[in-house]
C-alpha atoms as a PDB file:
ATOM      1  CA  UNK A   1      14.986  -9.613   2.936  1.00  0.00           C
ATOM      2  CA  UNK A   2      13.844 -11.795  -0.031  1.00  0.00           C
ATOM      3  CA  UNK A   3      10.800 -10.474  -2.398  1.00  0.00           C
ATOM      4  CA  UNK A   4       8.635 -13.217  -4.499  1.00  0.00           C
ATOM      5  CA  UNK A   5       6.093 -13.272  -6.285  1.00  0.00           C
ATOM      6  CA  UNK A   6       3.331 -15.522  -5.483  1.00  0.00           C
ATOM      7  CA  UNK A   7      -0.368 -16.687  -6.861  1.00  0.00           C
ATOM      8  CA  UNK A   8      -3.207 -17.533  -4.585  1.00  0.00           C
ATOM      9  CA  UNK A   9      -6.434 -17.607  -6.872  1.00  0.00           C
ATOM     10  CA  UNK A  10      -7.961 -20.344  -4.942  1.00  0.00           C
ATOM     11  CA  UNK A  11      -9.903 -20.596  -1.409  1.00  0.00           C
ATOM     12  CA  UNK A  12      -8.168 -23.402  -0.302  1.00  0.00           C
ATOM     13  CA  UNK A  13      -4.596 -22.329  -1.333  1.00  0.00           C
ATOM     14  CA  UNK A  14      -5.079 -19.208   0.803  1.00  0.00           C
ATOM     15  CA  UNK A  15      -5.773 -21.641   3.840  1.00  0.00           C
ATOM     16  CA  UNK A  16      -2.741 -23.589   2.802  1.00  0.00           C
ATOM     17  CA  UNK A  17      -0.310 -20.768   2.523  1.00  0.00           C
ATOM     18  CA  UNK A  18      -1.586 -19.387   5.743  1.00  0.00           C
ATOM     19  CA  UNK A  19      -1.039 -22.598   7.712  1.00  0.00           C
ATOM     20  CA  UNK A  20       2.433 -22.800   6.324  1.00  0.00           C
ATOM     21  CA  UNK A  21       3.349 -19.126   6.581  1.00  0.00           C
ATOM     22  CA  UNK A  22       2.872 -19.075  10.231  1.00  0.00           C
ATOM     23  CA  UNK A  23       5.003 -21.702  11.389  1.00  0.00           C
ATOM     24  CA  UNK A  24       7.773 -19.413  11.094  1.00  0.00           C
ATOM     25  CA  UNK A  25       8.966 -17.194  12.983  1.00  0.00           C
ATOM     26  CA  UNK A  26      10.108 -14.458  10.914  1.00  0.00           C
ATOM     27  CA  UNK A  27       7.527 -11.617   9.481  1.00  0.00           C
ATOM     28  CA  UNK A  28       6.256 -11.710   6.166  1.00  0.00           C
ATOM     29  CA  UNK A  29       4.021  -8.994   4.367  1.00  0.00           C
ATOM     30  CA  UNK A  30       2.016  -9.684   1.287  1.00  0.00           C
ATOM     31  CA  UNK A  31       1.987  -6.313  -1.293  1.00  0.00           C
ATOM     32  CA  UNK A  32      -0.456  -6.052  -4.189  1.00  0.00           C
ATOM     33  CA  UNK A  33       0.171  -2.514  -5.574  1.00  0.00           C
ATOM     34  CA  UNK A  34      -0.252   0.025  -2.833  1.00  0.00           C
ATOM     35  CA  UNK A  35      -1.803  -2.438  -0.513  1.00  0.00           C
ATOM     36  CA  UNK A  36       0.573  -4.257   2.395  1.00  0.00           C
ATOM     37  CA  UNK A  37      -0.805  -6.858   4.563  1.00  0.00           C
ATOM     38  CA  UNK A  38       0.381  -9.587   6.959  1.00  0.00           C
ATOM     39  CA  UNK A  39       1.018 -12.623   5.057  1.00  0.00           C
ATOM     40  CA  UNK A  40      -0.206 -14.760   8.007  1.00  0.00           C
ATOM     41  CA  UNK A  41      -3.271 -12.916   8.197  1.00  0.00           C
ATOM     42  CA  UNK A  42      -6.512 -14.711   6.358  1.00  0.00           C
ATOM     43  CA  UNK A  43      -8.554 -12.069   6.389  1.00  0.00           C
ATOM     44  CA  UNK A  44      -5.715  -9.604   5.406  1.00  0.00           C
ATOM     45  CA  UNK A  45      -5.259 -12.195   2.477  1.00  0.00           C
ATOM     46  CA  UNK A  46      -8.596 -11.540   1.194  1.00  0.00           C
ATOM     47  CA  UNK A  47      -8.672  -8.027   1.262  1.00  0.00           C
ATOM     48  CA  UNK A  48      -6.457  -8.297  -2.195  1.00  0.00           C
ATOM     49  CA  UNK A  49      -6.829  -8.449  -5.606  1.00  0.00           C
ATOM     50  CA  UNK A  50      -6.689 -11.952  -5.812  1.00  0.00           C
ATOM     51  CA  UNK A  51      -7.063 -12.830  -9.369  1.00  0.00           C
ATOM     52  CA  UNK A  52      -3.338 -10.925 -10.234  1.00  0.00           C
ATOM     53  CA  UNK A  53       0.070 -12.348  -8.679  1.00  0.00           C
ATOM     54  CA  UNK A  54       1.303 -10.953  -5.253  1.00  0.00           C
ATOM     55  CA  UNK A  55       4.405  -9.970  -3.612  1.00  0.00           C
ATOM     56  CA  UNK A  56       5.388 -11.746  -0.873  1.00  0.00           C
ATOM     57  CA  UNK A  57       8.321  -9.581   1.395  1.00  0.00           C
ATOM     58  CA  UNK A  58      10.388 -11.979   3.516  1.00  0.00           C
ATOM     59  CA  UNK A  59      11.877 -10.258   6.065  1.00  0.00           C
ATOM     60  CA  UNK A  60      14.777 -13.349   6.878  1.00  0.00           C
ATOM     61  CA  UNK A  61      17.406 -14.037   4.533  1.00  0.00           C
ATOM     62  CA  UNK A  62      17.682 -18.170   5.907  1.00  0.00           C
ATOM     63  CA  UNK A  63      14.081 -18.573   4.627  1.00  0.00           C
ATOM     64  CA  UNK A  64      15.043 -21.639   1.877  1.00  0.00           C
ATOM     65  CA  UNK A  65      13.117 -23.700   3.785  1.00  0.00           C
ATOM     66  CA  UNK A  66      10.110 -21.449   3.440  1.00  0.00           C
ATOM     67  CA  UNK A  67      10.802 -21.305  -0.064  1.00  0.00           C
ATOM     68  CA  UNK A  68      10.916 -25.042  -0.816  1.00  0.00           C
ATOM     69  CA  UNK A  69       7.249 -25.432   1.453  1.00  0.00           C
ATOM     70  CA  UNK A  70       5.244 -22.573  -0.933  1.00  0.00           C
ATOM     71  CA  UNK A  71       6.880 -23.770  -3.966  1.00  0.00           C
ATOM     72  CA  UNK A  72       3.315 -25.214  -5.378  1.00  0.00           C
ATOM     73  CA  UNK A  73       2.293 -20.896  -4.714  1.00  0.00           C
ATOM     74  CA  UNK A  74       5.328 -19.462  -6.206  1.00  0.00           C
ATOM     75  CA  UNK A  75       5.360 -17.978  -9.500  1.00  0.00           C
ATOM     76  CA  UNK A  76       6.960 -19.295 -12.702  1.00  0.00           C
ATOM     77  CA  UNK A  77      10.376 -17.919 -13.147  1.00  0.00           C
ATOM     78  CA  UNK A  78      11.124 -17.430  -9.189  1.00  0.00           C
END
């Protein structure tokens, strides 16, 4: 499993990260505090406090791929 943190302040980046997101295979959650939802889930996405960073759960350890694709989403220092 692989935790980062992640930004998505933006309408558009949501859609972005979504469409990327869910041409993997593996499951992914998206935790802002108490709050867990499915990181391929739009409307799951919006339910969150988007205006702090979130914590993306990777639940694959060969996601570098992944990784390299949300880079642009990924906060600094990760």
């Amino acid at each position: 499993m692989k935790s980062v943190q992640i930004r998505l302040s933006l309408v558009e980046n949501v859609n972005k990260f979504v469409n990327i997101v869910s041409h993997y295979p593996f499951e992914m959650d998206l935790r802002a505090g108490r709050h867990v939802v499915d990181a391929k889930s739009i409307l799951g996405i919006f339910s969150l406090d988007l205006s702090r960073s979130i914590t993306l759960e990777i639940y694959s350890d060969d996601c570098e791929d992944l990784l390299k694709e949300i880079q642009p989403f990924l906060e600094s220092g990760d």
